[in-house]
PDB file of N, CA and C in Angstrom:
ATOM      1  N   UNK A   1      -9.400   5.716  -0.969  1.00  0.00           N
ATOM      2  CA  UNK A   1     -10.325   4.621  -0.719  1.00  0.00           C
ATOM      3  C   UNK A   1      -9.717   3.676   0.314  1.00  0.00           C
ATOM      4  N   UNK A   2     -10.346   3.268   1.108  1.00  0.00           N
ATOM      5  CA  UNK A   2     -10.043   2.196   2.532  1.00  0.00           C
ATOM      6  C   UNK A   2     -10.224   0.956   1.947  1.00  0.00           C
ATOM      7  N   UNK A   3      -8.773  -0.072   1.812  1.00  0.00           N
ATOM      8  CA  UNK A   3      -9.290  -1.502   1.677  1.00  0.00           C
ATOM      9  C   UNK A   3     -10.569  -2.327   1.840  1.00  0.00           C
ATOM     10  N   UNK A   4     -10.689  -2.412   1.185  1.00  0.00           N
ATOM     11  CA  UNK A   4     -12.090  -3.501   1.833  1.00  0.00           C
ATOM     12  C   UNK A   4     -11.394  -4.543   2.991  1.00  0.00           C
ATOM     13  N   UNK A   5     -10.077  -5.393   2.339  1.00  0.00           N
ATOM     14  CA  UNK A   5      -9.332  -6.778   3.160  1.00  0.00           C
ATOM     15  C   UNK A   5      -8.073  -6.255   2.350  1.00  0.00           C
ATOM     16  N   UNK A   6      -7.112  -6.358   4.039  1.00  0.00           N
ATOM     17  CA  UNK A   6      -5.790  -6.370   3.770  1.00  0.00           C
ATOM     18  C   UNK A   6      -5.081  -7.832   3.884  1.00  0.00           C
ATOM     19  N   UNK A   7      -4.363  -8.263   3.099  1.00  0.00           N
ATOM     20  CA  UNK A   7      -3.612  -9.559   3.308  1.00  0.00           C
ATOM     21  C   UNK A   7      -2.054  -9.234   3.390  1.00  0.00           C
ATOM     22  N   UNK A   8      -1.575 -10.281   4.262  1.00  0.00           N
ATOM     23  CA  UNK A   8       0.052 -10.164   4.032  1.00  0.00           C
ATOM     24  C   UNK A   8       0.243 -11.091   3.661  1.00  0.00           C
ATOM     25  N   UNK A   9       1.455 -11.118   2.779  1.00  0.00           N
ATOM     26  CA  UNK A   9       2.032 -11.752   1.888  1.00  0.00           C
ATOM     27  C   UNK A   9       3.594 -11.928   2.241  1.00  0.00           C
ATOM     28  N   UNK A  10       4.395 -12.865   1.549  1.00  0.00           N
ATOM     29  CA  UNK A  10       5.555 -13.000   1.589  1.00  0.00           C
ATOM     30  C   UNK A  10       6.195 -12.354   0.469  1.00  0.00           C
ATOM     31  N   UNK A  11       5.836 -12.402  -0.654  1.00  0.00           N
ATOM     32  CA  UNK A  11       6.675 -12.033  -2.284  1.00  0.00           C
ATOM     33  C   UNK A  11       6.006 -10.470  -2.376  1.00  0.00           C
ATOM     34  N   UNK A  12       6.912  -9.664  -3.213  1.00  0.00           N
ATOM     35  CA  UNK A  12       6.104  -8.602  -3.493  1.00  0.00           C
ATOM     36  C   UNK A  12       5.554  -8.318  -4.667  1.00  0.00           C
ATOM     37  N   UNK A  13       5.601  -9.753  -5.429  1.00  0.00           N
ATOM     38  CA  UNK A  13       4.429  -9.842  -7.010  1.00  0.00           C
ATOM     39  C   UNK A  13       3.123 -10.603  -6.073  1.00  0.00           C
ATOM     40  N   UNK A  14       2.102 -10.701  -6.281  1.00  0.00           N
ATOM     41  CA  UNK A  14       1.123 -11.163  -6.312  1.00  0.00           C
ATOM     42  C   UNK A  14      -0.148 -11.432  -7.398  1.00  0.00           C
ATOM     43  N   UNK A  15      -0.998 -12.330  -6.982  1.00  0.00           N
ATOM     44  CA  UNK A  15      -2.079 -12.079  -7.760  1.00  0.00           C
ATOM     45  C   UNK A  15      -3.439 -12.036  -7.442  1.00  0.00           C
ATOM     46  N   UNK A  16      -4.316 -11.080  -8.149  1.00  0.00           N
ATOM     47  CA  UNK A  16      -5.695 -11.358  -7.281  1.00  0.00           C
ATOM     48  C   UNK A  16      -6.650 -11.492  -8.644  1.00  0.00           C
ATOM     49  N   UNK A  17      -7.814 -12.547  -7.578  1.00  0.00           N
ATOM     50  CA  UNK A  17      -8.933 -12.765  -8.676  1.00  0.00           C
ATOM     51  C   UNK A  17     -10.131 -12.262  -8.206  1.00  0.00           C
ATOM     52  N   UNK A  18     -10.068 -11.796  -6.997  1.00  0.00           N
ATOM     53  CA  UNK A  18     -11.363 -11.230  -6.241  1.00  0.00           C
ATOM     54  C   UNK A  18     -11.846 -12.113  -5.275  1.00  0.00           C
ATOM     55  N   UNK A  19     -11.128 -13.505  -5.156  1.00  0.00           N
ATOM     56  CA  UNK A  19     -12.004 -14.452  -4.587  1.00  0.00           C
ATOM     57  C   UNK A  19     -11.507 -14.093  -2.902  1.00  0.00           C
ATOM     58  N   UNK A  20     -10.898 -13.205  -2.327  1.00  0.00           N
ATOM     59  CA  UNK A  20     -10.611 -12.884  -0.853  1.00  0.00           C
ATOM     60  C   UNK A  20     -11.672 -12.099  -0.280  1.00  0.00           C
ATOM     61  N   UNK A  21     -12.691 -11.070  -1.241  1.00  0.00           N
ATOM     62  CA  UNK A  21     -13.375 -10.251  -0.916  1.00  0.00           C
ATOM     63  C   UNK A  21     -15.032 -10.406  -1.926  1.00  0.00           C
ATOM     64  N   UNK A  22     -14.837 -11.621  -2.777  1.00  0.00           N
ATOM     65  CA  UNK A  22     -16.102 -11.947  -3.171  1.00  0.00           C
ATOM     66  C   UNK A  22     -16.460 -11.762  -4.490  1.00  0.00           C
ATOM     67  N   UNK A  23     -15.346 -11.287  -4.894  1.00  0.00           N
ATOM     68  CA  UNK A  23     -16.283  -9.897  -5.897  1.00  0.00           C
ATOM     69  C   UNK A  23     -15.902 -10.714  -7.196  1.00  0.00           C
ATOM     70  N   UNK A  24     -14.993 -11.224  -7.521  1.00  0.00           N
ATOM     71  CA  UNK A  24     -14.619 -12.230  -8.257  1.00  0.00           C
ATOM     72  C   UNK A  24     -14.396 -11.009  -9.773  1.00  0.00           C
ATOM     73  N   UNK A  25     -13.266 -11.004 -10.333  1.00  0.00           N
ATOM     74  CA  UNK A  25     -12.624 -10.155 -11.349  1.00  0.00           C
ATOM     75  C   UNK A  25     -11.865 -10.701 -12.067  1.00  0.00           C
ATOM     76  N   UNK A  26     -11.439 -10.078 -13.268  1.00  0.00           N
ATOM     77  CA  UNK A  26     -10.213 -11.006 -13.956  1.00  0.00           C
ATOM     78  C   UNK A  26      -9.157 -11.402 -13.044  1.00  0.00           C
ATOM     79  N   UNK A  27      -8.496 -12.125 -13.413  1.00  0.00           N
ATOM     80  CA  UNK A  27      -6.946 -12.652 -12.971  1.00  0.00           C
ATOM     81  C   UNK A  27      -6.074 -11.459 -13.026  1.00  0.00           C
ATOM     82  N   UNK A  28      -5.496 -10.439 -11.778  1.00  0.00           N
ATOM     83  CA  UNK A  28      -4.074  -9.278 -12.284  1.00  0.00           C
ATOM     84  C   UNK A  28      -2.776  -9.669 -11.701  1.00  0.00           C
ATOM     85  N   UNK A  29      -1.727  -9.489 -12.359  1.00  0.00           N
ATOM     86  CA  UNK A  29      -0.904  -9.654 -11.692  1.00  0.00           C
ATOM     87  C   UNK A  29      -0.072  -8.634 -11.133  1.00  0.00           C
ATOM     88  N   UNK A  30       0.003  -8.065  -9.887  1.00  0.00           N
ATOM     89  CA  UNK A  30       0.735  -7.034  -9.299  1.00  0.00           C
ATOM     90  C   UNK A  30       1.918  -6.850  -8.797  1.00  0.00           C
ATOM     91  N   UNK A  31       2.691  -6.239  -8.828  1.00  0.00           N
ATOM     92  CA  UNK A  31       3.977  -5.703  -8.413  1.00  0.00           C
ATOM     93  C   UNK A  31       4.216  -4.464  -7.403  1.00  0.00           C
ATOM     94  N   UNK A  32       4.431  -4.706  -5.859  1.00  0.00           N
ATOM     95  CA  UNK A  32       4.609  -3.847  -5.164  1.00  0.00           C
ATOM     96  C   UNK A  32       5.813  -2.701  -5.845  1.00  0.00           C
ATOM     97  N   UNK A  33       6.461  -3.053  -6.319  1.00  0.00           N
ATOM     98  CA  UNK A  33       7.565  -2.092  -6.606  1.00  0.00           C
ATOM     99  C   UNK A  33       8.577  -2.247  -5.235  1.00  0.00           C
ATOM    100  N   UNK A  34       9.097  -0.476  -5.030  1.00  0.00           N
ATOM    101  CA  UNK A  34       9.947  -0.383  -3.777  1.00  0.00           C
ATOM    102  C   UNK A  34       8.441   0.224  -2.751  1.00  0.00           C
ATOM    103  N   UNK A  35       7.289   0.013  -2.721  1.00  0.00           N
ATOM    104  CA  UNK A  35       6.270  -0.254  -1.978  1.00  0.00           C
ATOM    105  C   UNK A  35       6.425  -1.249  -0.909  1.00  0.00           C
ATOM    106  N   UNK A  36       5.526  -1.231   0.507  1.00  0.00           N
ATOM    107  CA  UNK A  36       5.486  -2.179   1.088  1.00  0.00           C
ATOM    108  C   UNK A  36       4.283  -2.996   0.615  1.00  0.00           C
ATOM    109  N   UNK A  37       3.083  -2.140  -0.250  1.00  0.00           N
ATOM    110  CA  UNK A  37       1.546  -2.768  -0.279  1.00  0.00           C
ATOM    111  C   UNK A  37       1.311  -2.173  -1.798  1.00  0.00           C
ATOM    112  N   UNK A  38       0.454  -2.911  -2.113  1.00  0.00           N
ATOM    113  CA  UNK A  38      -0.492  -3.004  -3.415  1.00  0.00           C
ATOM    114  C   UNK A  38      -1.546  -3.171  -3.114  1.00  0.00           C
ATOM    115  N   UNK A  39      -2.391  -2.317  -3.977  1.00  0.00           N
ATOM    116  CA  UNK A  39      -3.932  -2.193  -3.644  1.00  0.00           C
ATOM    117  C   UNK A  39      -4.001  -2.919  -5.372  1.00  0.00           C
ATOM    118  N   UNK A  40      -5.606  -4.019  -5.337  1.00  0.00           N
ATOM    119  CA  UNK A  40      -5.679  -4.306  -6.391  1.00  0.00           C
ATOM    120  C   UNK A  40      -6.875  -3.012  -7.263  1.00  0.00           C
ATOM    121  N   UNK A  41      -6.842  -2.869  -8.620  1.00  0.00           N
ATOM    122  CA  UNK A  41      -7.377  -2.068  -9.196  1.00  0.00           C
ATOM    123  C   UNK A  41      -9.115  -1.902  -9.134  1.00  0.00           C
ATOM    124  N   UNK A  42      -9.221  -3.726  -9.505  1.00  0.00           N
ATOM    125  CA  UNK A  42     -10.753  -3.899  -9.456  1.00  0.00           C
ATOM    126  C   UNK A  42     -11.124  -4.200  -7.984  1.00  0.00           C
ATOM    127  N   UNK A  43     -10.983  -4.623  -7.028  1.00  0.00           N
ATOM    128  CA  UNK A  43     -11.555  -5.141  -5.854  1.00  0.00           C
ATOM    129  C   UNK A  43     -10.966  -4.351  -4.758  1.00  0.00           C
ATOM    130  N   UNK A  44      -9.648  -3.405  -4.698  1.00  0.00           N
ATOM    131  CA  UNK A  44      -9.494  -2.522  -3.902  1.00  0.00           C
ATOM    132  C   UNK A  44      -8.775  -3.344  -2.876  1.00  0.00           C
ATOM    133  N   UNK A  45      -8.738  -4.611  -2.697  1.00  0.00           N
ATOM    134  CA  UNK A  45      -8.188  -5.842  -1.768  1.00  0.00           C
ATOM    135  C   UNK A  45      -6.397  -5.092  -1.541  1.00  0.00           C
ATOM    136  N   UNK A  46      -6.421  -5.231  -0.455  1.00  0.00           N
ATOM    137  CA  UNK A  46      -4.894  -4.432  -0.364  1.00  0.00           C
ATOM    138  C   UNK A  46      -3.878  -5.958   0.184  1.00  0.00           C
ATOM    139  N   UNK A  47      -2.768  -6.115  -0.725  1.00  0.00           N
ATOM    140  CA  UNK A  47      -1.737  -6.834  -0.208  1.00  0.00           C
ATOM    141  C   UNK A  47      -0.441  -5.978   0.428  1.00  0.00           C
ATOM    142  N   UNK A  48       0.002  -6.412   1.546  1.00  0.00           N
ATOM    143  CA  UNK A  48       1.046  -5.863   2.376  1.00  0.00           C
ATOM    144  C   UNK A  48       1.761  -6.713   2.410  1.00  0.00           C
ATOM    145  N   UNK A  49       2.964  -6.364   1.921  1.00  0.00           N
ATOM    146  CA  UNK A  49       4.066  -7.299   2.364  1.00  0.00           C
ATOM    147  C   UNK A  49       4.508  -7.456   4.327  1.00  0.00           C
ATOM    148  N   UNK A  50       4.572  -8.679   4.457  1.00  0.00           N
ATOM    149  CA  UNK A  50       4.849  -9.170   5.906  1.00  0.00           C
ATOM    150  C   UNK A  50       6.032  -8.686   6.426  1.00  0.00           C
ATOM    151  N   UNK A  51       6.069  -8.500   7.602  1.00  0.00           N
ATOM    152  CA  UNK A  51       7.432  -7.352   8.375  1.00  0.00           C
ATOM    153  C   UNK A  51       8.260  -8.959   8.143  1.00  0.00           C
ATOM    154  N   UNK A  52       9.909  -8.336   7.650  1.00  0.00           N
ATOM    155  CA  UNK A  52      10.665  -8.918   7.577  1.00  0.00           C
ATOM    156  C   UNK A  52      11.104  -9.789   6.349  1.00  0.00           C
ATOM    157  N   UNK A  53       9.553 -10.313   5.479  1.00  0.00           N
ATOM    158  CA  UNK A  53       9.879 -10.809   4.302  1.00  0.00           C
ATOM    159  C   UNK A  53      10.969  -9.928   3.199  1.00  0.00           C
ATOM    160  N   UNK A  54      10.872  -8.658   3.489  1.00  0.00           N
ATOM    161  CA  UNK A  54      11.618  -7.685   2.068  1.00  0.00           C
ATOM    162  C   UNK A  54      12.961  -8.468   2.426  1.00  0.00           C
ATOM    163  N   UNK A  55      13.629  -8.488   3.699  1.00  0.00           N
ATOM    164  CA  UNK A  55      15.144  -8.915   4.322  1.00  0.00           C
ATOM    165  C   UNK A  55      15.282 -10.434   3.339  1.00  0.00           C
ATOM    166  N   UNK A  56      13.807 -11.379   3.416  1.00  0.00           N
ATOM    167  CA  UNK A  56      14.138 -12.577   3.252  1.00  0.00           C
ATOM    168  C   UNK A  56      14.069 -12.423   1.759  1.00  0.00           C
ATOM    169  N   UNK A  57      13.850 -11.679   1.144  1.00  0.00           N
ATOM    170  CA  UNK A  57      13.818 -11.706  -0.567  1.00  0.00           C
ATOM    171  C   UNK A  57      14.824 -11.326  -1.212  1.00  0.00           C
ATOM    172  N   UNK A  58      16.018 -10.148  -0.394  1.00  0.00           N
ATOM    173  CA  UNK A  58      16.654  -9.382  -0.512  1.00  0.00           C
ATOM    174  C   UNK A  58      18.317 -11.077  -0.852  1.00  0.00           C
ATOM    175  N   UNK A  59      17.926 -11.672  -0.111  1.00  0.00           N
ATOM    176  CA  UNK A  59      19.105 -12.520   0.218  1.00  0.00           C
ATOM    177  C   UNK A  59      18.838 -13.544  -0.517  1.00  0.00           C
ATOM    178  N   UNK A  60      17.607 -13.724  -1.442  1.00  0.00           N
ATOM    179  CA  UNK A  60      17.708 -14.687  -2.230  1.00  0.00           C
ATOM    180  C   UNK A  60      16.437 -15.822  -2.158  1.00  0.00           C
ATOM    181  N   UNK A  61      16.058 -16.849  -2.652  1.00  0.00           N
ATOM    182  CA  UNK A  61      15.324 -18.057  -2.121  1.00  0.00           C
ATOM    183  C   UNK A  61      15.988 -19.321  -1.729  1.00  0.00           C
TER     184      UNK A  61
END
């Protein structure tokens, strides 16, 4: 399945409620893993982590 809307992000937890693509769904909370992107389950909304953030997470906040 093709994203509907890809977002980049800085962290590789996120959360979606649907409100980027309309559709409006429960509250999930996601975990890229060793992934660069997460697709959400209900809305299909794809988060990508931003080139370079993994470096800035890797070293701490």
């Amino acid at each position: 399945m093709q994203p509907l809307e890809t977002v980049e992000v800085e962290d590789i937890k996120v959360v979606c409620d649907g409100d980027t693509v309309d559709s409006g769904h429960p509250r999930v909370f996601l975990n890229m893993g060793d992934e660069d992107y997460v697709d959400c389950p209900y809305c299909g909304c794809r988060f990508m982590l931003r080139p370079g953030a993994r470096a800035h997470l890797a070293g701490g906040h």
